[in-house]
N, C-alpha and C. Protein backbone atom coordinates (compact mmCIF):
# COMPACT_ATOMS: atom_id res chain seq x y z
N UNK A 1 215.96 44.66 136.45
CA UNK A 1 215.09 43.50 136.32
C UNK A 1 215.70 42.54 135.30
N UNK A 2 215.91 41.32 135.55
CA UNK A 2 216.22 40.48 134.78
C UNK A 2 215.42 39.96 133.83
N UNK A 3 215.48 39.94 132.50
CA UNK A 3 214.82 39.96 131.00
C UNK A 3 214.71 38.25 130.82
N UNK A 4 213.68 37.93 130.02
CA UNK A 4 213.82 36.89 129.63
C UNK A 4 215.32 36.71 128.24
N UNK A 5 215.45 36.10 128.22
CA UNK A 5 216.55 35.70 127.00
C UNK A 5 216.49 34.72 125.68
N UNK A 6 215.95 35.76 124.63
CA UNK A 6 215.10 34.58 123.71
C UNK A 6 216.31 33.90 122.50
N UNK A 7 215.91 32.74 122.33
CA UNK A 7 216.83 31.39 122.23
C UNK A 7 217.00 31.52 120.78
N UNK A 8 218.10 31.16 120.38
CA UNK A 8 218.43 30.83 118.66
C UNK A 8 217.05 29.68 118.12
N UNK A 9 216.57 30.58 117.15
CA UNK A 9 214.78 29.75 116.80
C UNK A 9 214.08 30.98 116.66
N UNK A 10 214.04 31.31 117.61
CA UNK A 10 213.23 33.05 118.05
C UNK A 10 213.48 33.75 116.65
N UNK A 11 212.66 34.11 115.99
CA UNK A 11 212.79 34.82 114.45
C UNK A 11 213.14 36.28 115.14
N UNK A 12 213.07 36.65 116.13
CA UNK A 12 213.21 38.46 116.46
C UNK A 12 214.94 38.67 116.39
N UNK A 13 215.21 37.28 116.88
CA UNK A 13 216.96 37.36 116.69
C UNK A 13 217.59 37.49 115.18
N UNK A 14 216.81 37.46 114.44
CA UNK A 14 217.40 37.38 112.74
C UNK A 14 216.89 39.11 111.83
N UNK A 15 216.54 39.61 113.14
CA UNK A 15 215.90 40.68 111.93
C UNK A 15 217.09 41.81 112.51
N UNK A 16 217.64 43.22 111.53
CA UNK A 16 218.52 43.72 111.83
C UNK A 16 217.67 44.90 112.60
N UNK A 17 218.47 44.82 113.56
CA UNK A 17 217.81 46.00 114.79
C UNK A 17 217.52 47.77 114.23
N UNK A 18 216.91 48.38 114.33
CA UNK A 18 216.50 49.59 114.16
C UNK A 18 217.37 50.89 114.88
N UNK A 19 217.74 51.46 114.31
CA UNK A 19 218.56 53.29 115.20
C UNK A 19 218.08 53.24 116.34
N UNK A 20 217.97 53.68 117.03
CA UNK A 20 218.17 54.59 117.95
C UNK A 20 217.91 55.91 117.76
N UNK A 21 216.82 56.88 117.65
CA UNK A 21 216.22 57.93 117.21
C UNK A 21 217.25 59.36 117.88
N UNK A 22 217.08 59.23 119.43
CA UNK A 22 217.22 60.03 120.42
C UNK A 22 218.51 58.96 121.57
N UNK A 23 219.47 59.18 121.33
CA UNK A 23 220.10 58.46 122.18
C UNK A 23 220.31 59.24 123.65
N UNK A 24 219.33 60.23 124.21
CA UNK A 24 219.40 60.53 125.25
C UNK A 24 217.88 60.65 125.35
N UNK A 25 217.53 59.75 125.18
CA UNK A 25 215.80 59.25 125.04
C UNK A 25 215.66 58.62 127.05
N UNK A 26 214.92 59.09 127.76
CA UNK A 26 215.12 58.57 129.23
C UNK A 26 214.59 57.14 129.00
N UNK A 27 213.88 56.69 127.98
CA UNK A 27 213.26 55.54 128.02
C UNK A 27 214.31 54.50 127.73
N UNK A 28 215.70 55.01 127.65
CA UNK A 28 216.56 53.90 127.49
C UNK A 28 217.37 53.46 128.53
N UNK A 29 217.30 54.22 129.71
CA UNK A 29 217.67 54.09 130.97
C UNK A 29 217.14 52.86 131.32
N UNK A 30 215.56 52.66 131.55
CA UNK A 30 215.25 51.35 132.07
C UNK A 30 215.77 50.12 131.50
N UNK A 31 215.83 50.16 130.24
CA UNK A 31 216.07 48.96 129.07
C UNK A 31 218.15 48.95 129.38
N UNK A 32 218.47 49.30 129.37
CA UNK A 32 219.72 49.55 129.77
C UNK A 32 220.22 49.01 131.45
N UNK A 33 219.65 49.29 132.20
CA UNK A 33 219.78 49.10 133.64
C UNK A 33 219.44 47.18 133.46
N UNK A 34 217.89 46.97 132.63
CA UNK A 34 217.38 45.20 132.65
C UNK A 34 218.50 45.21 131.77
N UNK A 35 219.33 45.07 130.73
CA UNK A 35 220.01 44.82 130.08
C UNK A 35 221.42 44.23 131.04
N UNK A 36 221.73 45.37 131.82
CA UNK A 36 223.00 44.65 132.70
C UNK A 36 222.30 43.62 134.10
N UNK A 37 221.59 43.78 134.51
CA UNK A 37 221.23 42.99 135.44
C UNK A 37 220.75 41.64 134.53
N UNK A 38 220.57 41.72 133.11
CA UNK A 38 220.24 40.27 132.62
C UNK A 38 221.32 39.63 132.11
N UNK A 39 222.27 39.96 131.95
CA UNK A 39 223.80 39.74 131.82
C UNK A 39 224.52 39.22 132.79
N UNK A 40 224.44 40.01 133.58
CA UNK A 40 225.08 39.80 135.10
C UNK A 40 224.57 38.85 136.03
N UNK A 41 223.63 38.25 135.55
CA UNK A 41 222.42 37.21 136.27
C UNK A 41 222.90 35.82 135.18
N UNK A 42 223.01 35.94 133.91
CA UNK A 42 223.42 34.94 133.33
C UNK A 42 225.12 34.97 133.00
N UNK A 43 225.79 35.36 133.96
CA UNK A 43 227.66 35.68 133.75
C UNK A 43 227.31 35.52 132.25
N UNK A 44 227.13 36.41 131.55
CA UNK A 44 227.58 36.96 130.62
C UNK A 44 228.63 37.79 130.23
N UNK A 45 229.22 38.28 129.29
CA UNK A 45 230.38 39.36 128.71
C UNK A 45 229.88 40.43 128.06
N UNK A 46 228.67 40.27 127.15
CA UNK A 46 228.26 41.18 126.44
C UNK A 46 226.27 40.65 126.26
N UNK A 47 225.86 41.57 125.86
CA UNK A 47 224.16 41.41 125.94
C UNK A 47 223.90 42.50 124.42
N UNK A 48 223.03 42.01 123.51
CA UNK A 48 222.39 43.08 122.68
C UNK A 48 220.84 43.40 122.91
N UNK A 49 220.38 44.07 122.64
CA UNK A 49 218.87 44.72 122.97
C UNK A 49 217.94 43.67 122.56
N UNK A 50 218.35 43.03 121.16
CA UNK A 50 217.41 41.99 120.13
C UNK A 50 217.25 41.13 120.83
N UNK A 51 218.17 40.47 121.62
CA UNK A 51 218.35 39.20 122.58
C UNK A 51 217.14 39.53 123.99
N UNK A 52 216.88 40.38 124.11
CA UNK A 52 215.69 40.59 124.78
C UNK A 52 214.63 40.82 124.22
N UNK A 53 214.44 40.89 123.52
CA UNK A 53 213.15 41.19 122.59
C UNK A 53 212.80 42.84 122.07
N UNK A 54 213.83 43.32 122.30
CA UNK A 54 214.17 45.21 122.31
C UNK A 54 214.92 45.10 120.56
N UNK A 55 214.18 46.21 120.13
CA UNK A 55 214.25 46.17 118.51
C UNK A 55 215.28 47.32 118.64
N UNK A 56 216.27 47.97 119.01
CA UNK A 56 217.18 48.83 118.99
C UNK A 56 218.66 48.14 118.59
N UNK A 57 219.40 48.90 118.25
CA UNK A 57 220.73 49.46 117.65
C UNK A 57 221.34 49.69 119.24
N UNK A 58 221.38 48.92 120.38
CA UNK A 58 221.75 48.57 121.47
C UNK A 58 223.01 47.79 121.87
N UNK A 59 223.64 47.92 122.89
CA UNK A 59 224.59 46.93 123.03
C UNK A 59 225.41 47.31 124.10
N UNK A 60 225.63 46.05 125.37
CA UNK A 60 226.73 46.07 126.34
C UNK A 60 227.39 45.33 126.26
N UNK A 61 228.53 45.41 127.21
CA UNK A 61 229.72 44.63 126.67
C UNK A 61 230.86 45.15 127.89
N UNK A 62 231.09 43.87 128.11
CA UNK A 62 232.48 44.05 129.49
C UNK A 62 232.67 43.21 130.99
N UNK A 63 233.21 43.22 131.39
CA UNK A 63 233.86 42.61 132.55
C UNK A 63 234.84 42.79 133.09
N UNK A 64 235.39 42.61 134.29
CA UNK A 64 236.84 42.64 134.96
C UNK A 64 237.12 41.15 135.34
N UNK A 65 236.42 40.05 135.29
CA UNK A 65 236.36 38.58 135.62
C UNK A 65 235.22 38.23 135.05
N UNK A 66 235.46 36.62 134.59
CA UNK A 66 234.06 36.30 134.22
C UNK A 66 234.58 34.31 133.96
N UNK A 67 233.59 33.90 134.79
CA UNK A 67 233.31 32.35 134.79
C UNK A 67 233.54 31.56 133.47
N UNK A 68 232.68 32.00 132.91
CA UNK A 68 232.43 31.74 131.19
C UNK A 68 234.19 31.66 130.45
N UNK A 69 234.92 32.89 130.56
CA UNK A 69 235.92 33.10 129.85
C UNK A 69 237.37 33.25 131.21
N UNK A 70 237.65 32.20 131.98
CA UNK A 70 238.27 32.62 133.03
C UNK A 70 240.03 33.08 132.84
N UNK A 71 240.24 32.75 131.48
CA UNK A 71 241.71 33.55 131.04
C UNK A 71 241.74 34.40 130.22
N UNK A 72 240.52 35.07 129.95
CA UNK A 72 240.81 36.23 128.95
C UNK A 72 240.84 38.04 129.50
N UNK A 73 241.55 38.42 129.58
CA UNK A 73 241.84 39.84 129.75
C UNK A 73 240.41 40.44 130.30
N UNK A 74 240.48 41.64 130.73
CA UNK A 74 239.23 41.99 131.10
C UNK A 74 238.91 43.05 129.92
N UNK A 75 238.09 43.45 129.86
CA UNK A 75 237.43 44.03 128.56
C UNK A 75 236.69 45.48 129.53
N UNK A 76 236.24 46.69 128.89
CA UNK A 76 236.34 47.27 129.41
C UNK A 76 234.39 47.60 129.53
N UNK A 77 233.48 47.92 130.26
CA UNK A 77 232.33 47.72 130.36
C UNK A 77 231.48 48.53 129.39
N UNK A 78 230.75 48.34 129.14
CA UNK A 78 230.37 49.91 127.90
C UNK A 78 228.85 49.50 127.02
N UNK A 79 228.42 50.62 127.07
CA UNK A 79 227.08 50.98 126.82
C UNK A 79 227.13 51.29 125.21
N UNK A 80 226.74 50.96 124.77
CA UNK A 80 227.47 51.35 123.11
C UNK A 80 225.06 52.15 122.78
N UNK A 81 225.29 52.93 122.17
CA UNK A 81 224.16 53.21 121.14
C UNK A 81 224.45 53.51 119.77
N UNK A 82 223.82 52.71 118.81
CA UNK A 82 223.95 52.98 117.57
C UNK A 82 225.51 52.72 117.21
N UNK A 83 225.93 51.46 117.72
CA UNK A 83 227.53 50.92 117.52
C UNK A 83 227.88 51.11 115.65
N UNK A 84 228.87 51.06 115.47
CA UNK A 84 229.60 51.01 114.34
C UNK A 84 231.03 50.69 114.16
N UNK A 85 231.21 49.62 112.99
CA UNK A 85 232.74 48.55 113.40
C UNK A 85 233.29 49.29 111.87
N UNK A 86 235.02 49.22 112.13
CA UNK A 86 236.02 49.28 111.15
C UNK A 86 236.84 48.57 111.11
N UNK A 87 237.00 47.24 110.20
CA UNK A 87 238.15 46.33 110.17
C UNK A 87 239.17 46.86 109.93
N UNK A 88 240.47 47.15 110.85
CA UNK A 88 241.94 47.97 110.64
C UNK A 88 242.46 46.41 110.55
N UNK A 89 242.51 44.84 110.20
CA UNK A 89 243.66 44.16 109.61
C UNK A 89 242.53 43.26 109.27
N UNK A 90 243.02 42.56 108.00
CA UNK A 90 241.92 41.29 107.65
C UNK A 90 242.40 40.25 108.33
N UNK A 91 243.15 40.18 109.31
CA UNK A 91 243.78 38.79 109.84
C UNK A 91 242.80 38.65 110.82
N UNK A 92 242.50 37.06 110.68
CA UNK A 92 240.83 36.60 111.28
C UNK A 92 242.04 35.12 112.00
N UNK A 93 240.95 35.21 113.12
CA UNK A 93 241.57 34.33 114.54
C UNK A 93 240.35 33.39 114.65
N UNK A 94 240.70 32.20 114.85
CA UNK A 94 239.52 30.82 115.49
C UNK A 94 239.42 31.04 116.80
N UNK A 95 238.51 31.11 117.50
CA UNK A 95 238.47 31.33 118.82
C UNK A 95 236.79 30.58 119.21
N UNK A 96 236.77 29.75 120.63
CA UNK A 96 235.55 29.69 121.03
C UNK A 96 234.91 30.60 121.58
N UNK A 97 233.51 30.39 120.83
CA UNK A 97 232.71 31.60 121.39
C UNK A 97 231.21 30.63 121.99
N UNK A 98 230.53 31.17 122.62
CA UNK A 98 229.33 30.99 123.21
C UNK A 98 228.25 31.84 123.46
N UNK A 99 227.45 31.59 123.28
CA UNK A 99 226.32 33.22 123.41
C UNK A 99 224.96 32.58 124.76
N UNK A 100 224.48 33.94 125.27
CA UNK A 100 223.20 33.63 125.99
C UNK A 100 222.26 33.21 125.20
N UNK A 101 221.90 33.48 124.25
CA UNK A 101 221.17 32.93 122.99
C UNK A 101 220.99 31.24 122.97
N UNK A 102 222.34 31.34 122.68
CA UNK A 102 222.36 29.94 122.59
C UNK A 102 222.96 28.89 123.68
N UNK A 103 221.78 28.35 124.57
CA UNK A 103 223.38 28.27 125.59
C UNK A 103 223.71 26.90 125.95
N UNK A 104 224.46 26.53 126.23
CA UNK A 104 225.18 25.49 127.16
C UNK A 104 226.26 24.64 125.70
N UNK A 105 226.14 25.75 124.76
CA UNK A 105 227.09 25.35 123.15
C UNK A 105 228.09 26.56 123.29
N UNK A 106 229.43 25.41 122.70
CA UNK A 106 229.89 26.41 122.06
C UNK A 106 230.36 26.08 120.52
N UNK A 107 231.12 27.35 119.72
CA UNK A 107 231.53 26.75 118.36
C UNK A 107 232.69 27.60 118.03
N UNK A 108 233.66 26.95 117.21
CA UNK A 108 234.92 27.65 116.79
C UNK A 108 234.67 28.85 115.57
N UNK A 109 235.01 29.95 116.29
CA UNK A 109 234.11 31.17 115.35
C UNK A 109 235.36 31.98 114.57
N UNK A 110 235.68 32.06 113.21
CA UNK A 110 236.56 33.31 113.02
C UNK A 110 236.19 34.56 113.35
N UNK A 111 237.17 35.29 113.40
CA UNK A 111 236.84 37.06 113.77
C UNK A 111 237.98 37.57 113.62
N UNK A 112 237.84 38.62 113.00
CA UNK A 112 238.75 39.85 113.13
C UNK A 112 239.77 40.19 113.91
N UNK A 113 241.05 40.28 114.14
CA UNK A 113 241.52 40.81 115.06
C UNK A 113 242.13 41.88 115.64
N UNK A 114 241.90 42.87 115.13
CA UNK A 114 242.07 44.44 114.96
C UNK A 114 241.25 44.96 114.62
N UNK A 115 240.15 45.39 115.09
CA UNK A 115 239.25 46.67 115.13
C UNK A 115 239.17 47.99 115.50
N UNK A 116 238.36 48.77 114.98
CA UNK A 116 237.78 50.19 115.52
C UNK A 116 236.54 49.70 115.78
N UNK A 117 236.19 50.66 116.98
CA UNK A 117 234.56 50.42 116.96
C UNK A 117 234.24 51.81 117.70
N UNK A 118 232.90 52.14 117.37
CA UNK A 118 232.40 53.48 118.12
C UNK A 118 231.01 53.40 118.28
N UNK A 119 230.29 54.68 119.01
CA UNK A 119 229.17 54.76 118.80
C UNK A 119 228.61 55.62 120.09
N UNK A 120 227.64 55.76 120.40
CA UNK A 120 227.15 57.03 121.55
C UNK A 120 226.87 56.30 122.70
N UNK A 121 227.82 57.10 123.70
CA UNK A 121 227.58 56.71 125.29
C UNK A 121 226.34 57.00 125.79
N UNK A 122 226.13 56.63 126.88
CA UNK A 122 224.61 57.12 127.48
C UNK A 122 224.52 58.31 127.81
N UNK A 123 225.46 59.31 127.91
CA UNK A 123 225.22 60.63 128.24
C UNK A 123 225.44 61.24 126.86
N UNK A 124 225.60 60.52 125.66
CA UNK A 124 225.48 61.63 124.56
C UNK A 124 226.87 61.65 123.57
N UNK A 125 228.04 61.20 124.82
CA UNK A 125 229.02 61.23 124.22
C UNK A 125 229.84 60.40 123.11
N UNK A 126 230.46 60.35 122.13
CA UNK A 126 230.62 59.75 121.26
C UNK A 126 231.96 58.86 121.95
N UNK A 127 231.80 57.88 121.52
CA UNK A 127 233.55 56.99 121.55
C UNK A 127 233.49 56.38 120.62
N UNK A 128 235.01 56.18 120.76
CA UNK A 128 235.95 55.85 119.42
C UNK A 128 236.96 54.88 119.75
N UNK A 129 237.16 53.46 119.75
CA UNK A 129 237.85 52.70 120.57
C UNK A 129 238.54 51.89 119.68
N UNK A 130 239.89 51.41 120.08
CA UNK A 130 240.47 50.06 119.12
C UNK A 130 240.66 48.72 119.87
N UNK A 131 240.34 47.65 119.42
CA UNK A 131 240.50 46.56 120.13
C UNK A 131 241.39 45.56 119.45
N UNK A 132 241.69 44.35 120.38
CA UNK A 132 242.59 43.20 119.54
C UNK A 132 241.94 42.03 120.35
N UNK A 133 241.64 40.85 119.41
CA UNK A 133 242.21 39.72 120.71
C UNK A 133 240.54 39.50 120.93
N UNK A 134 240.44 39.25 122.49
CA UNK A 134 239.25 38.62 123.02
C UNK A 134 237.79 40.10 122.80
N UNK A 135 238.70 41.12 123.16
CA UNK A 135 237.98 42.58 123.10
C UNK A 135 237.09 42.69 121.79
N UNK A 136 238.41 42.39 120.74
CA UNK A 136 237.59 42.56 119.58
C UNK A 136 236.90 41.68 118.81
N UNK A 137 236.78 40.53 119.36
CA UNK A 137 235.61 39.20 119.57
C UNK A 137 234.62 39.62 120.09
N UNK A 138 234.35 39.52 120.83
CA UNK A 138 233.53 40.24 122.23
C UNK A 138 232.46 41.18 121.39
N UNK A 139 232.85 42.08 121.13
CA UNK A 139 232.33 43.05 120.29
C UNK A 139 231.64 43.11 119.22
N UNK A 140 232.82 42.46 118.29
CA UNK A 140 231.98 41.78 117.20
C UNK A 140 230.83 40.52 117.07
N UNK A 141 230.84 40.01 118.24
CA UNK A 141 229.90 39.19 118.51
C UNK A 141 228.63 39.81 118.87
N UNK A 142 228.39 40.76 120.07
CA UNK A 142 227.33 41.64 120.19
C UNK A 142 226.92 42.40 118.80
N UNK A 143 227.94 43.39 118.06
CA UNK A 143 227.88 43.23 116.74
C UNK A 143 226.48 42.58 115.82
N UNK A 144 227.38 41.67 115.49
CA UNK A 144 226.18 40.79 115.18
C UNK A 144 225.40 40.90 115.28
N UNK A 145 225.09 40.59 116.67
CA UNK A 145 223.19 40.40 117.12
C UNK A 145 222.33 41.37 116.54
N UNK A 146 222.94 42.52 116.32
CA UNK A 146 222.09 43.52 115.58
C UNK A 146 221.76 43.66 114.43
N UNK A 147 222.70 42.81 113.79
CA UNK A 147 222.34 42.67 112.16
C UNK A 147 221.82 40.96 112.23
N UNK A 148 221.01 40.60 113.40
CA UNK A 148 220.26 39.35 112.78
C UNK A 148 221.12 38.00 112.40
N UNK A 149 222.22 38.01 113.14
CA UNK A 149 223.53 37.21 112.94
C UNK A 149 223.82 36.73 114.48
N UNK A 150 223.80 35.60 114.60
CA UNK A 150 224.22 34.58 115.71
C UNK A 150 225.44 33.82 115.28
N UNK A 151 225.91 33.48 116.40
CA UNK A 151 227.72 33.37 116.04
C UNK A 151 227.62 31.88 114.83
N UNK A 152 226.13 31.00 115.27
CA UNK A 152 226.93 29.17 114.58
C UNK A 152 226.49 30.13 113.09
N UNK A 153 226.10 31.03 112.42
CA UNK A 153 226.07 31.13 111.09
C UNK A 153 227.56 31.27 111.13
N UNK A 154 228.38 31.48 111.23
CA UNK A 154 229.91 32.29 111.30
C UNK A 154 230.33 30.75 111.15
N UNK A 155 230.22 30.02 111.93
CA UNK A 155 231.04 28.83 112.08
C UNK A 155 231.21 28.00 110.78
N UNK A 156 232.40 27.61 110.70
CA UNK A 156 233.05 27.33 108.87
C UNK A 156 233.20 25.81 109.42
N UNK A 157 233.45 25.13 110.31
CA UNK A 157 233.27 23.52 110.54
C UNK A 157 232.38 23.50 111.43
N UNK A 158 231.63 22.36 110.99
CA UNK A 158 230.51 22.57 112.04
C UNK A 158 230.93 21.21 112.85
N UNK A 159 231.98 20.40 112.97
CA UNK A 159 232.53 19.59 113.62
C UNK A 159 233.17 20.15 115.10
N UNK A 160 233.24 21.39 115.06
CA UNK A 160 234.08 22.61 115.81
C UNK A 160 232.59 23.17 116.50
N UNK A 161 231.77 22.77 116.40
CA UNK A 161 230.22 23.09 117.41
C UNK A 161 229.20 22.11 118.09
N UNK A 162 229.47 22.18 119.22
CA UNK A 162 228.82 21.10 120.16
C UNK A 162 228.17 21.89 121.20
N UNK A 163 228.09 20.59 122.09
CA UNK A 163 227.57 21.38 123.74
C UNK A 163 228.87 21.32 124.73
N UNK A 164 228.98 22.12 125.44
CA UNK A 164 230.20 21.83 125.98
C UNK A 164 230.19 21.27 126.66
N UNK A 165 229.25 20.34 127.55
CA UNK A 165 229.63 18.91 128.47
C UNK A 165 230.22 17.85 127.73
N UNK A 166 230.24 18.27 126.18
CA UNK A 166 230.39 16.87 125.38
C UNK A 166 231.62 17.68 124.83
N UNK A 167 232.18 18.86 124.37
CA UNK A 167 232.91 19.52 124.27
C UNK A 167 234.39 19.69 124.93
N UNK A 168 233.80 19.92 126.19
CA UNK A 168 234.63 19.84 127.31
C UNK A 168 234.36 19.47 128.42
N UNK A 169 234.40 18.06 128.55
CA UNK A 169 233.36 16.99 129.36
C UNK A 169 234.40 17.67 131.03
N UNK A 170 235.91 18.02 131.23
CA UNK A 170 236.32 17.63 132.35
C UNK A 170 236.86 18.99 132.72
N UNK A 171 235.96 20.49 132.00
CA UNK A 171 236.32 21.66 131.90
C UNK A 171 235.60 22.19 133.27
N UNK A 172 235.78 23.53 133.83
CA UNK A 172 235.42 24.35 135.01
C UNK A 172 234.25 24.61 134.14
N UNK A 173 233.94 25.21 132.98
CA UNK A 173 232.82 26.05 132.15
C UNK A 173 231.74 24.48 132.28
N UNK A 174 232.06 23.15 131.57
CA UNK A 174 231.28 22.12 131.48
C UNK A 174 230.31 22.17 133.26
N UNK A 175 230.88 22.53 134.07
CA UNK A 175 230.72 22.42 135.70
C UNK A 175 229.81 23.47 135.82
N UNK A 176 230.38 25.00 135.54
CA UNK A 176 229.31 25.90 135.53
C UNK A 176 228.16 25.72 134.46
N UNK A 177 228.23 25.44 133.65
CA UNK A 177 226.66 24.89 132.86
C UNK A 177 225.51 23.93 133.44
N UNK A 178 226.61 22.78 134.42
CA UNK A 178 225.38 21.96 135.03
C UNK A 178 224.78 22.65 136.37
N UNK A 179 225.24 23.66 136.43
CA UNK A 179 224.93 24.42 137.70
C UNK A 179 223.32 25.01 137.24
């Protein structure tokens, strides 16, 4: 079922999300299943639980193609519970980012570019992953959402944050927004 998607304003987006008690709790199956179908309905890359109005330590994340980002690598799909990040280099990259949150903007965001990240699969199992690049953007952006953090706080010029018809008035992404 596709979720509503509540907007940068929404105070539920600023508060830091709660554990995850039982991560083989069946009640996370449903919330998980609306989670990708509300993603996948808005070509999204990644979705956090808060962004639906779900107070959990939640988070998806992935693609093999995607409208939104049409030259970046594919990222690998993943159910994260109770995520947890390790900066392995302090070297931080400008990159545009955009969120369902906030939409039809984007803004020039630093991030990390070498990470660890882990946390419990839906069957229980633990992973342990390293990323670079768009992956470990991606991530750290969902990230966020759980600690009550939307990407324009991140943004260090705010000259570098617009809408992208005005952004990128003659772009494929400017085209899919007026859609």
């Amino acid at each position: 079922m596709i979720r509503e998607i509540l907007k940068m304003g929404n105070p539920l987006l600023l508060r830091v999300a709660r554990a995850v008690e039982d991560p083989l709790d069946p009640g996370l199956r449903p919330i998980i299943a609306d989670m990708y179908d509300t993603m996948h309905g808005a070509n999204g890359v990644g979705l956090a639980a808060p962004q639906i109005g779900v107070d959990l330590r939640l988070m998806i994340f992935g693609f093999e193609a995607n409208p939104r980002y049409p030259d970046e690598a594919p990222v690998p799909v993943t159910t994260l519970i109770n995520p947890w990040l390790e900066v392995l280099s302090e070297d931080v990259e400008n990159g545009w980012e955009g969120c369902l949150s906030v939409p039809g903007m984007r803004g020039l965001v630093p991030r990390f570019t070498h990470i660890r990240y882990g946390g419990t699969l839906e069957d229980g199992a633990a992973l342990i992953r390293e990323a670079r690049s768009f992956h470990a953007r991606v991530f750290q952006h969902e990230f966020d959402h759980l600690d009550g953090v939307l990407y324009p706080h991140r943004i260090t010029d705010m000259t570098q944050f617009g809408f992208i018809d005005a952004l990128f008035p003659d772009s494929s992404l400017a085209a899919l927004e007026a859609d």
